[in-house]
C-alpha atoms as a PDB file:
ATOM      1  CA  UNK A   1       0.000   0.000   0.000  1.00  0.00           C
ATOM      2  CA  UNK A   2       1.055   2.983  -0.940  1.00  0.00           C
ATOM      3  CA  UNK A   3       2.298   5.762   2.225  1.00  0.00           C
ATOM      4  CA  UNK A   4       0.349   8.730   2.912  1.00  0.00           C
ATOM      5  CA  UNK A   5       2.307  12.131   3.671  1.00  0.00           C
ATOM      6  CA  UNK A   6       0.827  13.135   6.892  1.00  0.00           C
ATOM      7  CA  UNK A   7       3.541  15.872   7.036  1.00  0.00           C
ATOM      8  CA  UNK A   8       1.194  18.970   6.583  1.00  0.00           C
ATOM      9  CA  UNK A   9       2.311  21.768   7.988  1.00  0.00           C
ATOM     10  CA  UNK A  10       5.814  21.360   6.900  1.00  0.00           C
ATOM     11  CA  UNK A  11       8.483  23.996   5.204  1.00  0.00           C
ATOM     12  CA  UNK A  12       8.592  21.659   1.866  1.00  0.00           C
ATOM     13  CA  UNK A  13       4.788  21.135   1.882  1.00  0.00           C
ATOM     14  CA  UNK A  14       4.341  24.900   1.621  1.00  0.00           C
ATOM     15  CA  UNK A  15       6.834  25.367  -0.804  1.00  0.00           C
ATOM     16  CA  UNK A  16       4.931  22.748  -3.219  1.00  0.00           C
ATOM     17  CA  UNK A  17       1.496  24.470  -2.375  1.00  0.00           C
ATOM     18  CA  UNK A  18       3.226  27.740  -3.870  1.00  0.00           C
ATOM     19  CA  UNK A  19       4.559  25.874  -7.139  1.00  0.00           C
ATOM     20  CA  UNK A  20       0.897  24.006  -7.948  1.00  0.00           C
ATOM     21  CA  UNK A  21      -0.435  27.715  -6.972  1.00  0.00           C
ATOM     22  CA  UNK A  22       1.573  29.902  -8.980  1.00  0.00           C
ATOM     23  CA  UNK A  23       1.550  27.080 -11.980  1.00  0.00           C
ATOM     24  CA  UNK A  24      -1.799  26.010 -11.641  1.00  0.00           C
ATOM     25  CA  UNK A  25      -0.684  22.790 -11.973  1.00  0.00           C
ATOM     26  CA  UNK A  26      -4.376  21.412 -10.071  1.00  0.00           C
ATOM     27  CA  UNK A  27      -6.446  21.836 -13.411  1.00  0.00           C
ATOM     28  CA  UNK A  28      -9.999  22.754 -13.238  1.00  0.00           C
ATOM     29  CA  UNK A  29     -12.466  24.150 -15.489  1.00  0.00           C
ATOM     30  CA  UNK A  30     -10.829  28.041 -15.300  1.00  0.00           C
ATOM     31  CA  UNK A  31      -7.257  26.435 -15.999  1.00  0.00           C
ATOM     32  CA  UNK A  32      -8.634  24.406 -19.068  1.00  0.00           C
ATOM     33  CA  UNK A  33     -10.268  27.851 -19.798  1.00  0.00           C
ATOM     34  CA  UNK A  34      -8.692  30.738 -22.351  1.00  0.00           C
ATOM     35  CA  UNK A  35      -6.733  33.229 -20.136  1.00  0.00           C
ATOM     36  CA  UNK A  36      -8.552  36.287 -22.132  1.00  0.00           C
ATOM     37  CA  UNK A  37     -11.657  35.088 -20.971  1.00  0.00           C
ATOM     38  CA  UNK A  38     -11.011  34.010 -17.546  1.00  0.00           C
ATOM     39  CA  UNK A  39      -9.599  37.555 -17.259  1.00  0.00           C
ATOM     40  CA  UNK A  40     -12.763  38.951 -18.919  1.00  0.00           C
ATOM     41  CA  UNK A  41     -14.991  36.759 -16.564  1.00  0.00           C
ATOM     42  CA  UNK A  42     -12.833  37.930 -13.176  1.00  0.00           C
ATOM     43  CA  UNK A  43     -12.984  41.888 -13.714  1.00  0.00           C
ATOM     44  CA  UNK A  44     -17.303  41.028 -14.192  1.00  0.00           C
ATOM     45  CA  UNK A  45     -17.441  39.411 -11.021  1.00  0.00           C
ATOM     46  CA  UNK A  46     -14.925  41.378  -9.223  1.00  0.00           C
ATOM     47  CA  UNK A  47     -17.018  44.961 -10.119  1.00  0.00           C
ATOM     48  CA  UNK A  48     -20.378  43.554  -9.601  1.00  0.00           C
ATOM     49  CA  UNK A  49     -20.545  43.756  -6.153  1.00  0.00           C
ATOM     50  CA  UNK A  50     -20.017  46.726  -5.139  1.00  0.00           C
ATOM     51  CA  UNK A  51     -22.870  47.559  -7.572  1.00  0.00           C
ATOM     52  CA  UNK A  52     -25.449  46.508  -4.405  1.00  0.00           C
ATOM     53  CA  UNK A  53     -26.024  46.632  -0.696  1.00  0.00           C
ATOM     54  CA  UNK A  54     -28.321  43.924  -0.997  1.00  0.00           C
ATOM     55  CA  UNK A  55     -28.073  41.166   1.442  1.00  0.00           C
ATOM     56  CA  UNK A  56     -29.411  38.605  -1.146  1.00  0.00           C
ATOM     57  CA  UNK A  57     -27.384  39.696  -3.847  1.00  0.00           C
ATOM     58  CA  UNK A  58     -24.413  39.385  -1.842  1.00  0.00           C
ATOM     59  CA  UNK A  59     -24.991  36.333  -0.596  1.00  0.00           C
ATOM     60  CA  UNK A  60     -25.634  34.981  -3.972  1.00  0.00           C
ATOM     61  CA  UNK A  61     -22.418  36.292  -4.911  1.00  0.00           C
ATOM     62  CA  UNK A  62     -20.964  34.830  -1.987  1.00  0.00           C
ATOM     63  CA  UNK A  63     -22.156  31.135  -3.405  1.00  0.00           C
ATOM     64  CA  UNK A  64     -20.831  31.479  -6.303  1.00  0.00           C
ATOM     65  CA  UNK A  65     -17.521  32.299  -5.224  1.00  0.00           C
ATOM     66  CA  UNK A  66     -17.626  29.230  -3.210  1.00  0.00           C
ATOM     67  CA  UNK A  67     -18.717  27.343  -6.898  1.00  0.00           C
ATOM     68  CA  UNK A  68     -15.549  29.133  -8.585  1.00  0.00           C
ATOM     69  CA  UNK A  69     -13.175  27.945  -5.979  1.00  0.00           C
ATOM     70  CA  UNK A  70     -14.430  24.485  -5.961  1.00  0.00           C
ATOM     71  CA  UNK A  71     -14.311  24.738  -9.868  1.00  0.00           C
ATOM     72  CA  UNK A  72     -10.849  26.136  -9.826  1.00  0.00           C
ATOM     73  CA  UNK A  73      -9.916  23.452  -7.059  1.00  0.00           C
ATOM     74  CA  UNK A  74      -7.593  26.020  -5.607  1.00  0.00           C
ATOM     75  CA  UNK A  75      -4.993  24.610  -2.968  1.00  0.00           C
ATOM     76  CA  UNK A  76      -5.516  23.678   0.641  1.00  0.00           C
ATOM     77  CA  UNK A  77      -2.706  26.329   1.531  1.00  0.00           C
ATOM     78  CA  UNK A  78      -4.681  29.388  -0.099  1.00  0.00           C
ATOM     79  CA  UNK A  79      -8.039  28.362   0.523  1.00  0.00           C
ATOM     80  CA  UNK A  80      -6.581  27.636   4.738  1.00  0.00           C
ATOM     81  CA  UNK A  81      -5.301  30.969   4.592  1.00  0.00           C
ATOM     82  CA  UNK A  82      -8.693  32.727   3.157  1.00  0.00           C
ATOM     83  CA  UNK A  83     -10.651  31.431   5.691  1.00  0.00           C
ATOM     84  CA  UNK A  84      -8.430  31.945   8.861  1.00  0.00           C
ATOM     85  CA  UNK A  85      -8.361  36.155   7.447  1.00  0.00           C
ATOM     86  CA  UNK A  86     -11.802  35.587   6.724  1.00  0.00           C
ATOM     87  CA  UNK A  87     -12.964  34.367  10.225  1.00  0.00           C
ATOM     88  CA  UNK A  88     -10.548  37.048  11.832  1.00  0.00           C
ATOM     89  CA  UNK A  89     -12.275  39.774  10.264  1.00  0.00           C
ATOM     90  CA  UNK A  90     -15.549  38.363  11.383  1.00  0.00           C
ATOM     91  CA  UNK A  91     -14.720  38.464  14.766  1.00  0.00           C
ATOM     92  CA  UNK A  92     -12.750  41.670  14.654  1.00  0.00           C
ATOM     93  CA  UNK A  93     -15.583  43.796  13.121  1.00  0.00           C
ATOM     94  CA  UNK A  94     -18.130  42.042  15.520  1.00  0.00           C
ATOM     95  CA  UNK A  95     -16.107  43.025  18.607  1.00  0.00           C
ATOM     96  CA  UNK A  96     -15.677  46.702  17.273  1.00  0.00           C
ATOM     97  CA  UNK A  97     -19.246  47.570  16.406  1.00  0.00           C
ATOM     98  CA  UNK A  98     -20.300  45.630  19.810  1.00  0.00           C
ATOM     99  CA  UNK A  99     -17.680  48.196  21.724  1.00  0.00           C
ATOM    100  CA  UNK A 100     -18.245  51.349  20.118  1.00  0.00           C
ATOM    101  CA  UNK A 101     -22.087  51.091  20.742  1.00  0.00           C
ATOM    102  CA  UNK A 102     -23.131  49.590  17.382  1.00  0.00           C
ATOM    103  CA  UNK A 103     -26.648  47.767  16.955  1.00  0.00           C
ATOM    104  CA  UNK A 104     -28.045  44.726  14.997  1.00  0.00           C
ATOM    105  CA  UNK A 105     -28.550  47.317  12.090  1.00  0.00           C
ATOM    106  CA  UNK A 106     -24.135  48.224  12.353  1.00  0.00           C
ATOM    107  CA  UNK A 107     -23.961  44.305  12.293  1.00  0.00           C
ATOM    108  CA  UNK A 108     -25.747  43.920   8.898  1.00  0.00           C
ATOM    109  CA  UNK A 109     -24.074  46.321   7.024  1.00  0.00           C
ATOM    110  CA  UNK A 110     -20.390  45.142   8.449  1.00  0.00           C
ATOM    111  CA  UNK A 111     -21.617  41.649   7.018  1.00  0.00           C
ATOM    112  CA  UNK A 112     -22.344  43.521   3.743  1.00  0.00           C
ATOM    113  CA  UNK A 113     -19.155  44.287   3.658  1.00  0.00           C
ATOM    114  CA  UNK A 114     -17.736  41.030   4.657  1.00  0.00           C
ATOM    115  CA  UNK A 115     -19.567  39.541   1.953  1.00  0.00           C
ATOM    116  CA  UNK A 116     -18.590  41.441  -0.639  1.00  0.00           C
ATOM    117  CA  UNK A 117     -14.857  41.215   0.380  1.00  0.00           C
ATOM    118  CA  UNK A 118     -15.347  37.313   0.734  1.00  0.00           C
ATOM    119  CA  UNK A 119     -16.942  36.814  -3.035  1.00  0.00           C
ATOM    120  CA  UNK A 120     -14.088  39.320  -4.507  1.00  0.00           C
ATOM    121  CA  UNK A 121     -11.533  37.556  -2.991  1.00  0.00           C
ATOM    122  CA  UNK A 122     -12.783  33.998  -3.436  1.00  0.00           C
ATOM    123  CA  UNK A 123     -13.175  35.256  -7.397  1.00  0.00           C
ATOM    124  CA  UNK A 124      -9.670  36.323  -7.521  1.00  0.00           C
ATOM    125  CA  UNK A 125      -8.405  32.934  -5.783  1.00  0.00           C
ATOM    126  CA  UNK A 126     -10.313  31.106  -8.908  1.00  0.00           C
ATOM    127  CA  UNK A 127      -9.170  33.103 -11.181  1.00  0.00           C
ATOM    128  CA  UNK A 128      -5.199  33.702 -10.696  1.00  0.00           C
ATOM    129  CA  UNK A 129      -4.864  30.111  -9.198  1.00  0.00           C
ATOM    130  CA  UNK A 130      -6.185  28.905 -12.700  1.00  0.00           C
ATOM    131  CA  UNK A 131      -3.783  30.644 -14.944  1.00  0.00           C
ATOM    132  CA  UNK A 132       0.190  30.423 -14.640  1.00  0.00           C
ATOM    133  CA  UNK A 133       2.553  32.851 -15.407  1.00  0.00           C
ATOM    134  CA  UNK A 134       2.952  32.552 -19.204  1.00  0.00           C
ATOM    135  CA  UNK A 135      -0.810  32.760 -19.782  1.00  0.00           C
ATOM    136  CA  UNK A 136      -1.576  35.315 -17.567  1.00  0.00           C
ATOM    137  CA  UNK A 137       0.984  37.310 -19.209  1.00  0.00           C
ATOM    138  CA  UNK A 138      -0.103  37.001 -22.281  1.00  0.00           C
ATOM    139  CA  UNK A 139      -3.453  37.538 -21.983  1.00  0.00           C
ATOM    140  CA  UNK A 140      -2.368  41.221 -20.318  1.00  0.00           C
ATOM    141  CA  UNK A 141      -0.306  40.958 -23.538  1.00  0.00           C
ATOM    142  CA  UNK A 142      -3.171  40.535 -25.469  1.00  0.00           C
ATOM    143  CA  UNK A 143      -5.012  43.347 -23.594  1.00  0.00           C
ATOM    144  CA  UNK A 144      -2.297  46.272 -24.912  1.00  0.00           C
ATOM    145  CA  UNK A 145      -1.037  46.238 -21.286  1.00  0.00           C
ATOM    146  CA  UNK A 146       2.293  47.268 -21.014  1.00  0.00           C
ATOM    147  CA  UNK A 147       4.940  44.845 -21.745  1.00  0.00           C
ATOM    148  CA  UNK A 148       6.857  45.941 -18.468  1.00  0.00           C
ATOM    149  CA  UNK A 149       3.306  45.172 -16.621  1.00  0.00           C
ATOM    150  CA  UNK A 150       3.371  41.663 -18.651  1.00  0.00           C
ATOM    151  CA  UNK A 151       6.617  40.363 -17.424  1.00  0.00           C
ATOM    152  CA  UNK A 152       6.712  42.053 -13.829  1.00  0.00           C
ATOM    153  CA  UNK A 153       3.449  39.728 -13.211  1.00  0.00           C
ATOM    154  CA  UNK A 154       4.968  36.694 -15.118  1.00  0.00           C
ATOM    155  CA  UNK A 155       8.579  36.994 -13.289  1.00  0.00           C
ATOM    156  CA  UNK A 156       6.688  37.585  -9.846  1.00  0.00           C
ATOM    157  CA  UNK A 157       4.672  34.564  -9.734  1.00  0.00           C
ATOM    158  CA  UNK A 158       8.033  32.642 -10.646  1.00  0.00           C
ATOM    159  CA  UNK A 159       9.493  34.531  -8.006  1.00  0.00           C
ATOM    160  CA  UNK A 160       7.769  33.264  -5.507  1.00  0.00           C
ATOM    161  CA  UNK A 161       8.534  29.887  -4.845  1.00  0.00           C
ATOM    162  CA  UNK A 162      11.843  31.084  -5.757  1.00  0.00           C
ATOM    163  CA  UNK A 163      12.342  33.117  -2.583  1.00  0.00           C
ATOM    164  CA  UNK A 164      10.536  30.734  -0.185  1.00  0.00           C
ATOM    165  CA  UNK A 165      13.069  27.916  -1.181  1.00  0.00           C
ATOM    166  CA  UNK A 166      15.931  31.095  -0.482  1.00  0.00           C
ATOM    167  CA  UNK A 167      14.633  31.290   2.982  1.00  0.00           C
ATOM    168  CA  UNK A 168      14.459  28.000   3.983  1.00  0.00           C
ATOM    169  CA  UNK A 169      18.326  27.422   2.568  1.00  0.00           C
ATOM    170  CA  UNK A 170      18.955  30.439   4.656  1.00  0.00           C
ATOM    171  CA  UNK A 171      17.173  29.675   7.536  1.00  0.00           C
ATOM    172  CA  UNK A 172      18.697  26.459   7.711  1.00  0.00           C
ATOM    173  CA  UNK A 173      22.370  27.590   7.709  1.00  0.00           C
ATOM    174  CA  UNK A 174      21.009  29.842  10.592  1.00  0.00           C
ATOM    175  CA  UNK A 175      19.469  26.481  12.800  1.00  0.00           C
ATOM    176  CA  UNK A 176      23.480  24.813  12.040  1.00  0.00           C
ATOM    177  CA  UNK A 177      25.163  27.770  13.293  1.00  0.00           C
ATOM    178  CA  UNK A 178      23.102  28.806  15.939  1.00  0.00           C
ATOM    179  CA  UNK A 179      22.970  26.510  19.309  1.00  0.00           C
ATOM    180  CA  UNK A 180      18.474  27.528  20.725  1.00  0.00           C
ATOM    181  CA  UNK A 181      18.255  28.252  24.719  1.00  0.00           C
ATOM    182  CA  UNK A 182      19.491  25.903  26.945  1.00  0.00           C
ATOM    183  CA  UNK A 183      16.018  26.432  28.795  1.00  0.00           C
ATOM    184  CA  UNK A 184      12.840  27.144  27.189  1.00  0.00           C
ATOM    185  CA  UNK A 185      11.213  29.219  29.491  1.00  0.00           C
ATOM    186  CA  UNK A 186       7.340  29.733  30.353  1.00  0.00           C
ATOM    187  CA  UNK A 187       5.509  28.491  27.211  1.00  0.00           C
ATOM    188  CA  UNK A 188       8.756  28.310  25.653  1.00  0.00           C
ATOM    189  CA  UNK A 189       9.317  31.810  24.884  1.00  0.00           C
ATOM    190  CA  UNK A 190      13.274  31.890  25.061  1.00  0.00           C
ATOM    191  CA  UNK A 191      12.583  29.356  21.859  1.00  0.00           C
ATOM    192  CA  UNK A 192       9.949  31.521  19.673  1.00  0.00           C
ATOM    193  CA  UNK A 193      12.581  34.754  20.460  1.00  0.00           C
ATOM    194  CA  UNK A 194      15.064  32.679  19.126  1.00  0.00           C
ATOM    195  CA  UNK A 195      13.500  31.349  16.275  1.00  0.00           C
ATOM    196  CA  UNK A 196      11.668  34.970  15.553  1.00  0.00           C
ATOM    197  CA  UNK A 197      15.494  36.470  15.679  1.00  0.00           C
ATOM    198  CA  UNK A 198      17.231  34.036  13.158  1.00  0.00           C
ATOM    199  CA  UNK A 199      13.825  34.679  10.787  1.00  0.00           C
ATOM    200  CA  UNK A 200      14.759  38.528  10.889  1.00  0.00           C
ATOM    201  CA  UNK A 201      18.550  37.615  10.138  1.00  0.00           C
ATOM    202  CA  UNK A 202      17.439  35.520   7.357  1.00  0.00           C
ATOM    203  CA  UNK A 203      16.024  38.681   5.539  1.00  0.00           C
ATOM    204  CA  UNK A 204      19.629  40.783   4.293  1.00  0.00           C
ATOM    205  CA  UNK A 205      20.921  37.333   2.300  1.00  0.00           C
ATOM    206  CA  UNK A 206      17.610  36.784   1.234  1.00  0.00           C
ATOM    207  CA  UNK A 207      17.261  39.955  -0.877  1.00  0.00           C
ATOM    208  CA  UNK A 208      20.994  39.888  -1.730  1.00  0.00           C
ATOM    209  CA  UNK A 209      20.414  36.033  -3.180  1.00  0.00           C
ATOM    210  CA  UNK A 210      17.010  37.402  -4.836  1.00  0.00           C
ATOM    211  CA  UNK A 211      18.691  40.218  -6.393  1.00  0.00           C
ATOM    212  CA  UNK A 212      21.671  38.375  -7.740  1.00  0.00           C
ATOM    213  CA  UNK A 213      19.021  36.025  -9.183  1.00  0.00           C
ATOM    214  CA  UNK A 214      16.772  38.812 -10.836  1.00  0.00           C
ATOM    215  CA  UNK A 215      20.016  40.609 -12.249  1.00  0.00           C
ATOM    216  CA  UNK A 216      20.849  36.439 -13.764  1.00  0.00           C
ATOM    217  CA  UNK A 217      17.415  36.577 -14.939  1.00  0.00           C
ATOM    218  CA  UNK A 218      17.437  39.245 -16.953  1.00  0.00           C
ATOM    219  CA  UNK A 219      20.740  39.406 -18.373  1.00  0.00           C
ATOM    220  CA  UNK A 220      19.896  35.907 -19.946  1.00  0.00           C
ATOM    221  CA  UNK A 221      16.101  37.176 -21.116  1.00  0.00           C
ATOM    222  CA  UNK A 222      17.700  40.616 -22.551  1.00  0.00           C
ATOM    223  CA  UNK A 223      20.546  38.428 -24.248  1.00  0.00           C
ATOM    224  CA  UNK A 224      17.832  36.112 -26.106  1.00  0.00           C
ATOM    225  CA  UNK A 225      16.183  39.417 -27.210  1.00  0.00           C
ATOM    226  CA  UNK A 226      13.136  39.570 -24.927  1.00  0.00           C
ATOM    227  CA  UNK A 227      12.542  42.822 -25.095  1.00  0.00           C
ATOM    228  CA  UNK A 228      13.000  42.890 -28.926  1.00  0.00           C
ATOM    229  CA  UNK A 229      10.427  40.230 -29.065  1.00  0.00           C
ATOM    230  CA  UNK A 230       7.977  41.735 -27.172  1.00  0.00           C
ATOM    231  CA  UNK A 231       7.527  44.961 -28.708  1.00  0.00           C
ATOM    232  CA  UNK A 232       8.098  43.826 -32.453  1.00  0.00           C
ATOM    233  CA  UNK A 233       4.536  42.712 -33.942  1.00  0.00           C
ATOM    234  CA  UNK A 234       5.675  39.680 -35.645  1.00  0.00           C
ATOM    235  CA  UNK A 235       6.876  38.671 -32.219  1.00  0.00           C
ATOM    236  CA  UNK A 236       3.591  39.279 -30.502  1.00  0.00           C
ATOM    237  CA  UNK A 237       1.560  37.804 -33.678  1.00  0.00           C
ATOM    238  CA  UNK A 238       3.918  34.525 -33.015  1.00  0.00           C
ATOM    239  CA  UNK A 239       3.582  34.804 -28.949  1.00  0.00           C
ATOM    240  CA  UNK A 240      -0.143  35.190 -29.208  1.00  0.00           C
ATOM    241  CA  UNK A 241      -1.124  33.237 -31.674  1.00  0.00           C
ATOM    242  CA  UNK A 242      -1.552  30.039 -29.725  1.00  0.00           C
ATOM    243  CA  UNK A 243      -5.090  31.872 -27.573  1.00  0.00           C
ATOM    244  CA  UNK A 244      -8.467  30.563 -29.252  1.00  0.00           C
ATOM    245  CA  UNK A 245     -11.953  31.247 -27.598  1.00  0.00           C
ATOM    246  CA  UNK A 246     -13.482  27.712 -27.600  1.00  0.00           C
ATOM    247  CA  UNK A 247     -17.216  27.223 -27.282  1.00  0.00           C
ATOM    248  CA  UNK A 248     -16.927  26.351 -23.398  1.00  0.00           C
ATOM    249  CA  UNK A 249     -15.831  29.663 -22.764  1.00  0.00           C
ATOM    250  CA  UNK A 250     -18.592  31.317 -24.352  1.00  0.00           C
ATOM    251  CA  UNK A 251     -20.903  28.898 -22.252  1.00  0.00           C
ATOM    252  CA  UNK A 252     -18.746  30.090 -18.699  1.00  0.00           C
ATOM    253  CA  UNK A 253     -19.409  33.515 -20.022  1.00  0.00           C
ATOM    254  CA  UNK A 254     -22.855  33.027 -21.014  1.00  0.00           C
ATOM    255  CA  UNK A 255     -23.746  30.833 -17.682  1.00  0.00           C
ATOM    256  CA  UNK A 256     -22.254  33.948 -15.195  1.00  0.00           C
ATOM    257  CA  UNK A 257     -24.365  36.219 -17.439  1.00  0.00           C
ATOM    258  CA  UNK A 258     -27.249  34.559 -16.924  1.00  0.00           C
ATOM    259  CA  UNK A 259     -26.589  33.685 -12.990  1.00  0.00           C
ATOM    260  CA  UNK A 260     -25.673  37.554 -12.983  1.00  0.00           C
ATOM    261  CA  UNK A 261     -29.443  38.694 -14.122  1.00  0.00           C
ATOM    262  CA  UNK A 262     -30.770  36.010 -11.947  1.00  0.00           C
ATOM    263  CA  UNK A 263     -28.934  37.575  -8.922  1.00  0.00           C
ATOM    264  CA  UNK A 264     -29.892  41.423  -9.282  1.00  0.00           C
ATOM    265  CA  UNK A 265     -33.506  40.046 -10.122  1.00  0.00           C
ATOM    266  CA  UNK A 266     -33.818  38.451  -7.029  1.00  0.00           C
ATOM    267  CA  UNK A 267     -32.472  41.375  -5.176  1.00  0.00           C
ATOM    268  CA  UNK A 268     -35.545  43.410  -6.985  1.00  0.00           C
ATOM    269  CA  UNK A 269     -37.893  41.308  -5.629  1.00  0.00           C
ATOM    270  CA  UNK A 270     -36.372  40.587  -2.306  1.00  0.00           C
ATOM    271  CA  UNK A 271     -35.053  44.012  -1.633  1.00  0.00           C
ATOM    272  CA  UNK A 272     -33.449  42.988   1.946  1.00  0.00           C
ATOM    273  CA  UNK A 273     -31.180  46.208   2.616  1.00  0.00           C
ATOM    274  CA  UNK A 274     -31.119  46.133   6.045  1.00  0.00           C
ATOM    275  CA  UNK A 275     -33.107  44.489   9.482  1.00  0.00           C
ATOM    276  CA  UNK A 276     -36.584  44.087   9.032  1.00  0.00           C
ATOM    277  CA  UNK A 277     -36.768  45.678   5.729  1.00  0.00           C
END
């Protein structure tokens, strides 16, 4: 029988989270998708929101943010990390309304705002987890964005796994040369000081590794001509020519349409702004 990896929370099992994240390496039906369109179909639902106050509305956008992530299947690491900031700002707007005299009706419209924050961000975690660097840059390619935008985004989702493997190389060197408290202390606190120092020491070779590797990187893109490429038009026609809008997009497009009217309709005829309205 095969052996399950029970090591979760590990350094390594991050750093793989951040490679099938900024690849998008989990499929789904966004990944599969053109990047154009997924684009397209993110800046829709990210604006729509903030078109309504409506309670319904919002938690109908809310649902379907929850549908896009489970469509995107977007990582255990992001998704963790969503809800933990998610249920923290809960809480933390909950207390502050409760201290500063708020009512039932402060409540509602700080969960207005929750929800709105919650579908946006749940849309952006479907969307950017679905499309990896070269795509993504392409479509903003494709867009007329600028081709310093283009490559900043490409080179900083490769970047990213990039500088958490730095740190943990670092960090490492840090736990060989560095003998921890001979005593831990109450809850161990001599430990997390020593462990919080050698993470803040880990920080000045970190950016001098990261910028010896960005000043590699683009010596050897600027040697093959990237920036040539790029801005020539027979170099974008060639780049580009590989993005087709297939007949499922137009259905995705279509379907959020649809959902879309469906949503603002039933905020029409249940018009719940606030309590016991």
């Amino acid at each position: 029988m095969a052996r399950k990896d029970r090591n979760v929370l590990s350094v390594d099992w991050i750093k793989r989270e951040l490679l099938r994240t900024a690849y998008a390496t989990r499929g789904g039906l966004f990944a599969a998708m053109d990047p154009r369109v997924v684009v397209v179909w993110y800046l829709v639902m990210s604006i729509a929101p903030w078109f309504t106050h409506n309670i319904t509305v919002l938690v109908g956008f809310f649902v379907l943010g929850i549908l896009g992530v489970i469509l995107a299947r977007v990582g255990p690491l992001v998704l963790g990390l969503f809800t933990i900031g998610l249920v923290f700002e809960v809480v933390y707007l909950f207390v502050v309304s409760l201290l500063f005299g708020g009512d039932m009706e402060t409540l509602i419209a700080l969960a207005s705002l929750s929800l709105k924050l919650g579908a946006i961000s749940m849309f952006s975690m479907a969307a950017f987890v679905s499309l990896d660097p070269e795509k993504l840059s392409d479509a903003l390619l494709w867009f007329r964005a600028p081709n310093l935008l283009a490559f900043g985004v490409s080179y900083g989702y490769r970047m990213l796994p990039i500088l958490v493997d730095e740190f943990s190389t670092v960090f490492d060197g840090y736990r060989l040369r560095s003998a921890g408290p001979d005593r831990g202390g109450i809850l161990a606190w001599r430990v997390v000081v020593h462990w919080v120092t050698m993470a803040v020491k880990c920080f000045y070779p970190l950016m001098l590794n990261t910028a010896k590797s960005v000043r590699t990187t683009v010596e050897a893109l600027e040697a093959r001509g990237f920036t040539y490429a790029a801005e020539h038009p027979a170099g974008r026609r060639i780049r580009l020519g590989y993005l087709q809008i297939s007949v499922r997009d137009i259905l995705v497009l279509l379907a959020t349409g649809l959902l879309l009217v469906a949503l603002f309709w039933m905020g029409s005829e249940y018009p719940i702004h606030r309590l016991g309205v």
